[in-house]
Protein backbone atom coordinates (compact mmCIF):
# COMPACT_ATOMS: atom_id res chain seq x y z
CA UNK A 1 0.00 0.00 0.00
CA UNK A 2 2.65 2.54 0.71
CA UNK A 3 4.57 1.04 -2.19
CA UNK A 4 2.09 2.36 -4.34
CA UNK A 5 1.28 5.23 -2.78
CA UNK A 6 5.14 6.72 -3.27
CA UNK A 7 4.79 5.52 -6.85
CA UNK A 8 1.39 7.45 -7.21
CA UNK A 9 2.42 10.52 -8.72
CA UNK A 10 1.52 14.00 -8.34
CA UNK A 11 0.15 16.23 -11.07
CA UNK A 12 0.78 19.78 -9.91
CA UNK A 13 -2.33 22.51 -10.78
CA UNK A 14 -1.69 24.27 -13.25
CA UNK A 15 -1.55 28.25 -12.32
CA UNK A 16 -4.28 30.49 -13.50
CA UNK A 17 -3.99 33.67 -16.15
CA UNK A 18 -3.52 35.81 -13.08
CA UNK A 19 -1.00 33.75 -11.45
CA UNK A 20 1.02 33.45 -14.73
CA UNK A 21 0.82 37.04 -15.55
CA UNK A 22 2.30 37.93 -11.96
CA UNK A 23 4.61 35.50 -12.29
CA UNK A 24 6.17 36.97 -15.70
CA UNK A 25 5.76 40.93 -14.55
CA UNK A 26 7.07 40.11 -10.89
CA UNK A 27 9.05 36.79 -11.13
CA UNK A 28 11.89 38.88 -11.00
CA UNK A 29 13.34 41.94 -9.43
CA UNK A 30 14.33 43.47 -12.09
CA UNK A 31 10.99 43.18 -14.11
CA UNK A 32 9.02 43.67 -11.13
CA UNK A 33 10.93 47.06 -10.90
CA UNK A 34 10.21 47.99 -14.96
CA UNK A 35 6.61 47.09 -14.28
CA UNK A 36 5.96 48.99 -11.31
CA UNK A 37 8.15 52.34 -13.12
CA UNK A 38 5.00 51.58 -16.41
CA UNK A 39 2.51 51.74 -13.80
CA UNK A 40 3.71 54.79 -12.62
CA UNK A 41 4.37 56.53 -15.68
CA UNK A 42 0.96 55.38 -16.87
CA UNK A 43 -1.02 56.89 -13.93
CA UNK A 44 0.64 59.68 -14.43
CA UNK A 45 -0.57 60.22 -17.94
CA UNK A 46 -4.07 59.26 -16.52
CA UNK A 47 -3.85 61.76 -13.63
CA UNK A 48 -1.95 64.56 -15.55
CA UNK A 49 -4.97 67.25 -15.18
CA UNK A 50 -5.03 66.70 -11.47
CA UNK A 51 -1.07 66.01 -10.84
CA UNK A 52 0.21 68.70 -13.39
CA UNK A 53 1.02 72.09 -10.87
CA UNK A 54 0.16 74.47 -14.08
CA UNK A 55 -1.41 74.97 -17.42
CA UNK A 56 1.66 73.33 -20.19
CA UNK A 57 0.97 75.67 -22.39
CA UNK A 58 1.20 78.98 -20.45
CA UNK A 59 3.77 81.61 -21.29
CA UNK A 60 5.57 84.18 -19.45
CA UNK A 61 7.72 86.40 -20.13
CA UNK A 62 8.71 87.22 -16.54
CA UNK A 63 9.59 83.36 -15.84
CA UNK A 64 11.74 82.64 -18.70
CA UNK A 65 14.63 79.88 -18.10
CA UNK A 66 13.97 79.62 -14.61
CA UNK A 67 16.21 77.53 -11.65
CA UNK A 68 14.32 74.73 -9.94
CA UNK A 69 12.55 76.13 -7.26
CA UNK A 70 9.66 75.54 -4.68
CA UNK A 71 7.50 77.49 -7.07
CA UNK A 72 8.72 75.42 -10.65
CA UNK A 73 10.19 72.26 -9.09
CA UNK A 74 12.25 71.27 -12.72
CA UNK A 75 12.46 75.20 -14.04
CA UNK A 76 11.03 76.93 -16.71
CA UNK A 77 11.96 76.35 -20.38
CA UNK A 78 12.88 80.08 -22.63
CA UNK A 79 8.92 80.73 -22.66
CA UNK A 80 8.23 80.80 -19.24
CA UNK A 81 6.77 77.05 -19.13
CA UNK A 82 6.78 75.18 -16.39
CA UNK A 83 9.21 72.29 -17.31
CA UNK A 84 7.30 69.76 -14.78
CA UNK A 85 3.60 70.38 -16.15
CA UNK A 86 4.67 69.65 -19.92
CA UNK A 87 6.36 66.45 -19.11
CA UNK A 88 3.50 65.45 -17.23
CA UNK A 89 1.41 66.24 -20.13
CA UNK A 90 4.17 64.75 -22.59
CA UNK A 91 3.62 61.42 -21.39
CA UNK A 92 0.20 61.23 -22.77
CA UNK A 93 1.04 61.22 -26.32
CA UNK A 94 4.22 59.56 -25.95
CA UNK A 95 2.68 56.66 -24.16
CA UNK A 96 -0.46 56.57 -26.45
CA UNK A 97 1.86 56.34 -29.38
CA UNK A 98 3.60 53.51 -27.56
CA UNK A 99 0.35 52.09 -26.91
CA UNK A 100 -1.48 52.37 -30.24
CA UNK A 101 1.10 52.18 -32.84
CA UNK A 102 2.75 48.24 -31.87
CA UNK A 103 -1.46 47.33 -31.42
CA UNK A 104 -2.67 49.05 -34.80
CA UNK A 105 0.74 47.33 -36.89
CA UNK A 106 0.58 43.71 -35.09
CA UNK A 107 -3.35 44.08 -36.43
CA UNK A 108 -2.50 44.58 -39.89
CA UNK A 109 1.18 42.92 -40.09
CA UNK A 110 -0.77 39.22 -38.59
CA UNK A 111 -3.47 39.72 -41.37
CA UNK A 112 -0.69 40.25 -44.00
CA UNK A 113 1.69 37.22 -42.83
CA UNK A 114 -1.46 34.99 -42.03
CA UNK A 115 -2.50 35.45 -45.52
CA UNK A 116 0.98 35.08 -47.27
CA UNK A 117 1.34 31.91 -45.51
CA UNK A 118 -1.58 30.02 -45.29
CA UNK A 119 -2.23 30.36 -49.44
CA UNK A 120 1.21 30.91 -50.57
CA UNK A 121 1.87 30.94 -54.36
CA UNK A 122 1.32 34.83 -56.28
CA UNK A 123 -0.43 35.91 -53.15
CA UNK A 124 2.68 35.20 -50.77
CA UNK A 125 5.14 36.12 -53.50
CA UNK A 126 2.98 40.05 -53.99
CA UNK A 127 2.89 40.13 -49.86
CA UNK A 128 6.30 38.90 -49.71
CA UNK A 129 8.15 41.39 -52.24
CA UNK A 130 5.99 44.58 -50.68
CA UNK A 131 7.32 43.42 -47.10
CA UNK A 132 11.13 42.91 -48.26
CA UNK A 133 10.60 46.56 -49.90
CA UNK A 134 9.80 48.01 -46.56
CA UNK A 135 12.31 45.91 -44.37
CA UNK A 136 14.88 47.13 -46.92
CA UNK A 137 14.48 50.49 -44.90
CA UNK A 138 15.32 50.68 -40.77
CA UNK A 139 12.31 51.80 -38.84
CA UNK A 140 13.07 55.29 -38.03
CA UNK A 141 14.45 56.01 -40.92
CA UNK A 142 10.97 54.84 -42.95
CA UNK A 143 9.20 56.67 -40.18
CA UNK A 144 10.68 60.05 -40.91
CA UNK A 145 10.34 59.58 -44.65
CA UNK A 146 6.45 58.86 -44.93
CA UNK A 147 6.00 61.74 -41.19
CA UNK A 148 7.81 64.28 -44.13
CA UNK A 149 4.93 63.34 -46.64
CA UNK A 150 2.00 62.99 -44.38
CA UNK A 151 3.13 65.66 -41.56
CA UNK A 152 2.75 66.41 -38.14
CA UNK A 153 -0.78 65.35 -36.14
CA UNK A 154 -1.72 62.78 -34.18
CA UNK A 155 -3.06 60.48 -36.57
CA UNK A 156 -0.68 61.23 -39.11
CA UNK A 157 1.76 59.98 -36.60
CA UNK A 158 0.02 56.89 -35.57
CA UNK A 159 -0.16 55.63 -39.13
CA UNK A 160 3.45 56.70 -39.35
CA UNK A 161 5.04 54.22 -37.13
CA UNK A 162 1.57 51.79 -37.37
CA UNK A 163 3.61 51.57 -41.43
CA UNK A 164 6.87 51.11 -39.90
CA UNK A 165 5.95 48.51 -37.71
CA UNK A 166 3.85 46.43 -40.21
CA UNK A 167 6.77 44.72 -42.19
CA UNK A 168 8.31 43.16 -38.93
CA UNK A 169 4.64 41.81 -37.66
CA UNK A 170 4.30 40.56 -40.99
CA UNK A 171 6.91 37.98 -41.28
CA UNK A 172 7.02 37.33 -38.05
CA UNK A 173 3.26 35.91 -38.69
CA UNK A 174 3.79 34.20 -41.98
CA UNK A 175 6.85 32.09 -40.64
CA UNK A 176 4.49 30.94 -37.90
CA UNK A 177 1.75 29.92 -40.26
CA UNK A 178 3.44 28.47 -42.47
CA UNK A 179 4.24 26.22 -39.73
CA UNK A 180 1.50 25.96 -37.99
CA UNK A 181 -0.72 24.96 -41.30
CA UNK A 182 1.03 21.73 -41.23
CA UNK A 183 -0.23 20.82 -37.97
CA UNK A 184 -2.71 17.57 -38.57
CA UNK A 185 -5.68 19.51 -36.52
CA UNK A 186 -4.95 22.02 -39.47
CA UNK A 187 -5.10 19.80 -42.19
CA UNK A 188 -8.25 17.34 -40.08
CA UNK A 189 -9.68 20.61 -40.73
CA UNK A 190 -9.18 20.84 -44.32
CA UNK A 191 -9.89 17.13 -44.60
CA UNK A 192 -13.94 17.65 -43.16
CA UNK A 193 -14.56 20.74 -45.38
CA UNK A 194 -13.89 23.82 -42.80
CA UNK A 195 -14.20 26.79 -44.53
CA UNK A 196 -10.76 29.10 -44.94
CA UNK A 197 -11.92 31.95 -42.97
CA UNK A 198 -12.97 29.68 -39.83
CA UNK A 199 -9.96 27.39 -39.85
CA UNK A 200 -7.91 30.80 -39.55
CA UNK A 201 -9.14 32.49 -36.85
CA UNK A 202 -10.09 28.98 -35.07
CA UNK A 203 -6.61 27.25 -35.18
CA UNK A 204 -3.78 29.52 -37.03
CA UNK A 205 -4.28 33.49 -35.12
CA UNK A 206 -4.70 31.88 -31.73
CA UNK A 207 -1.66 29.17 -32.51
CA UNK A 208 0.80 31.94 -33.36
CA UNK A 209 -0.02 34.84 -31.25
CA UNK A 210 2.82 33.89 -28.58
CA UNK A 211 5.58 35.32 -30.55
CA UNK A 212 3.44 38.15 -31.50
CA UNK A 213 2.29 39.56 -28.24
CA UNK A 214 6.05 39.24 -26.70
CA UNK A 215 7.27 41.54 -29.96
CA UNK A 216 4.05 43.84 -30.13
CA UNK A 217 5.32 44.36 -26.14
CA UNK A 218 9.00 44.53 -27.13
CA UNK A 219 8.03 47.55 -29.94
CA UNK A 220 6.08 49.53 -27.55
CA UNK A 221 9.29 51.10 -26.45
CA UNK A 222 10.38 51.15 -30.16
CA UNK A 223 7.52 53.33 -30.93
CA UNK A 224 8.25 55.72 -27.87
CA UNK A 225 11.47 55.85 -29.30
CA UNK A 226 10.47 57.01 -32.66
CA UNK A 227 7.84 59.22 -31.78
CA UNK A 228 10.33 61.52 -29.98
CA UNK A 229 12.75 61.47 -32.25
CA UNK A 230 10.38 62.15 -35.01
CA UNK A 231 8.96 65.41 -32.51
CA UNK A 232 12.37 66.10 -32.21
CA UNK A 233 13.06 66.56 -36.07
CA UNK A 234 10.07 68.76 -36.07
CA UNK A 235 7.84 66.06 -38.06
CA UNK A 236 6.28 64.49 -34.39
CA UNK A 237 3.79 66.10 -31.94
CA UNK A 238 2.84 69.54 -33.11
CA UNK A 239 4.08 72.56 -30.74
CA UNK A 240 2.82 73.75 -28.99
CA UNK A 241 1.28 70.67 -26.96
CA UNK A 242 3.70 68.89 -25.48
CA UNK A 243 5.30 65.70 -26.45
CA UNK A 244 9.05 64.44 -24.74
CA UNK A 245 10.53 64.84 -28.13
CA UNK A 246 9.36 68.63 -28.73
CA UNK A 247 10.55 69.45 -25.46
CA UNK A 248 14.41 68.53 -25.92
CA UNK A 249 14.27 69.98 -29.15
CA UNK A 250 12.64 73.16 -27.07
CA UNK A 251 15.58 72.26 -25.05
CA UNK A 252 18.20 72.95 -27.01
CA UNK A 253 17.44 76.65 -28.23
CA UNK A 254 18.76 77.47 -24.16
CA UNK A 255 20.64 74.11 -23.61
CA UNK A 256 22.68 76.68 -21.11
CA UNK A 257 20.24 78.42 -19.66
CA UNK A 258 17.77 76.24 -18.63
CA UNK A 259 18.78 72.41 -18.89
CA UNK A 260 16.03 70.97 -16.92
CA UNK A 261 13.78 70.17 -20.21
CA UNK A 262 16.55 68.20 -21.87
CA UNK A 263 17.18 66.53 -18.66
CA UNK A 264 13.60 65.81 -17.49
CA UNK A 265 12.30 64.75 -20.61
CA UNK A 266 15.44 62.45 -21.36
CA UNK A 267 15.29 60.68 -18.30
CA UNK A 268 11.43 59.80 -18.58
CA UNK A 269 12.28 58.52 -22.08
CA UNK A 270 14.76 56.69 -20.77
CA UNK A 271 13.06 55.25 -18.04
CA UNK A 272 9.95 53.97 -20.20
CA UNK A 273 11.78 52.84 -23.13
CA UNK A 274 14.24 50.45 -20.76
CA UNK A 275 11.45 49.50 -18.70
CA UNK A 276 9.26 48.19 -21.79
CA UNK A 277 12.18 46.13 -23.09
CA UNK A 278 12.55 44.44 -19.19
CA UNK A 279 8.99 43.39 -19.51
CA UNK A 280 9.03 42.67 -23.05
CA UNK A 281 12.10 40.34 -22.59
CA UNK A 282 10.51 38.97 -19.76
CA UNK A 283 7.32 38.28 -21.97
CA UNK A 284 9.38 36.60 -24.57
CA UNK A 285 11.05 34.51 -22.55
CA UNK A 286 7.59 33.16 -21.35
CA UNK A 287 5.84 32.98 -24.12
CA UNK A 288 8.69 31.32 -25.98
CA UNK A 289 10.06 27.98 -24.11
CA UNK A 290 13.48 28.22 -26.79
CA UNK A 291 14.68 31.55 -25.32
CA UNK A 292 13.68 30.75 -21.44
CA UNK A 293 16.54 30.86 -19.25
């Protein structure tokens, strides 16, 4: 009796969503510290009305290039700004960029791949060639060349780096289907007269979205990335409203007067973008058994 019950083994429960979500975010210390800084930097954005000390847009003359003070705790910028307020108001469009962009191009990319894989031939070769086109060119630098054709604006923007973006998803997605279709509960499918449509959102999207979700999460600091240094060329976030780009380029016209833009706004970007990659990788590493450690 005892024999058998040491040789009885033990199936362990498997953890819930919730469980495995805190255990990639806060499984360790140094992700657990990344998520906690998003948090933060996303209330922030959510609580800039209330949290932001004045209006980011109001001028004066008499406060121009101000020291850090009780009054302006990071300065004023060479219009009399208060430096704190528009960073506080900067992270809303940086993070909504960061937010929107990787969402809006992991949409459009999976479509693309999922439908150069699963049917292949002159459809896959036309997807294919497009995709190589726009890989040819590094992010950024096909971000700032269709931001000087379209312009400035919000949208504009979005669809900007949302057209970056798109090539990566893409093949990312039709390198998964392509394996995934030759899965037997694929081809089963085929085999009983499934129509196309259902067999790809049914068994290919949800059998590849793993290595999607970890790089849509990985590009959300990409996209922070480029939106400020596309604000910072002038082709971003329209001035005046504020944008962590357009405020070290503000920056710059009284680097040595007033620093505290340059500094403020380079530290949040820093902050965000390093802290996205932490959770990203962390993601990844989860989602992909190959590159856990």
């Amino acid at each position: 009796m005892s024999v058998a019950a040491e040789n009885t083994a033990v199936v362990p429960a498997e953890d819930s969503a919730v469980e495995k979500v805190r255990k990639i975010l806060f499984g360790r210390p140094e992700t657990a510290l990344a998520t906690v800084v998003i948090i933060i930097f996303v209330l922030i954005a959510l609580l800039a009305p209330w949290l932001a000390p004045y209006d980011p847009l109001s001028q004066s003359i008499t406060k121009i290039n101000r020291l850090p003070s009780e009054e302006n705790w990071l300065g004023t910028d060479q219009f009399g700004r208060d430096v704190l307020s528009r960073l506080i108001y900067g992270s809303r469009n940086s993070l909504l960029f960061g937010f929107i962009s990787p969402i809006l191009a992991a949409f459009f990319g999976t479509l693309l791949g999922v439908i150069a894989g699963y049917f292949g031939g002159v459809v896959d070769r036309i997807i294919s060639r497009v995709i190589d086109l726009l890989l040819a060119f590094p992010e950024l630098l096909l971000a700032i060349l269709i931001a000087a054709v379209l312009g400035g604006g919000f949208w504009n923007i979005i669809a900007v780096i949302t057209v970056a973006f798109i090539p990566g998803f893409a093949r990312v997605a039709r390198a998964q289907t392509l394996s995934v279709k030759q899965e037997p509960y694929v081809e089963a499918a085929i085999a009983v007269g499934v129509r196309t449509p259902v067999i790809i959102v049914r068994h290919v999207i949800p059998n590849i979205m793993a290595p999607i979700i970890a790089l849509m999460t990985l590009w959300v600091a990409s996209a922070i990335r480029i939106e400020a240094s596309l604000s910072f060329l002038g082709i971003g976030t329209r001035a005046p409203n504020p944008s962590w780009g357009n405020i070290i380029r503000d920056g710059l016209n009284s680097l040595f007067g007033s620093p505290w833009p340059i500094i403020g706004a380079g530290i949040a970007i820093t902050l965000v973008v390093l802290s996205f990659n932490l959770v990203g990788d962390a993601i990844r590493d989860a989602l992909d058994p190959s590159t856990a450690r």
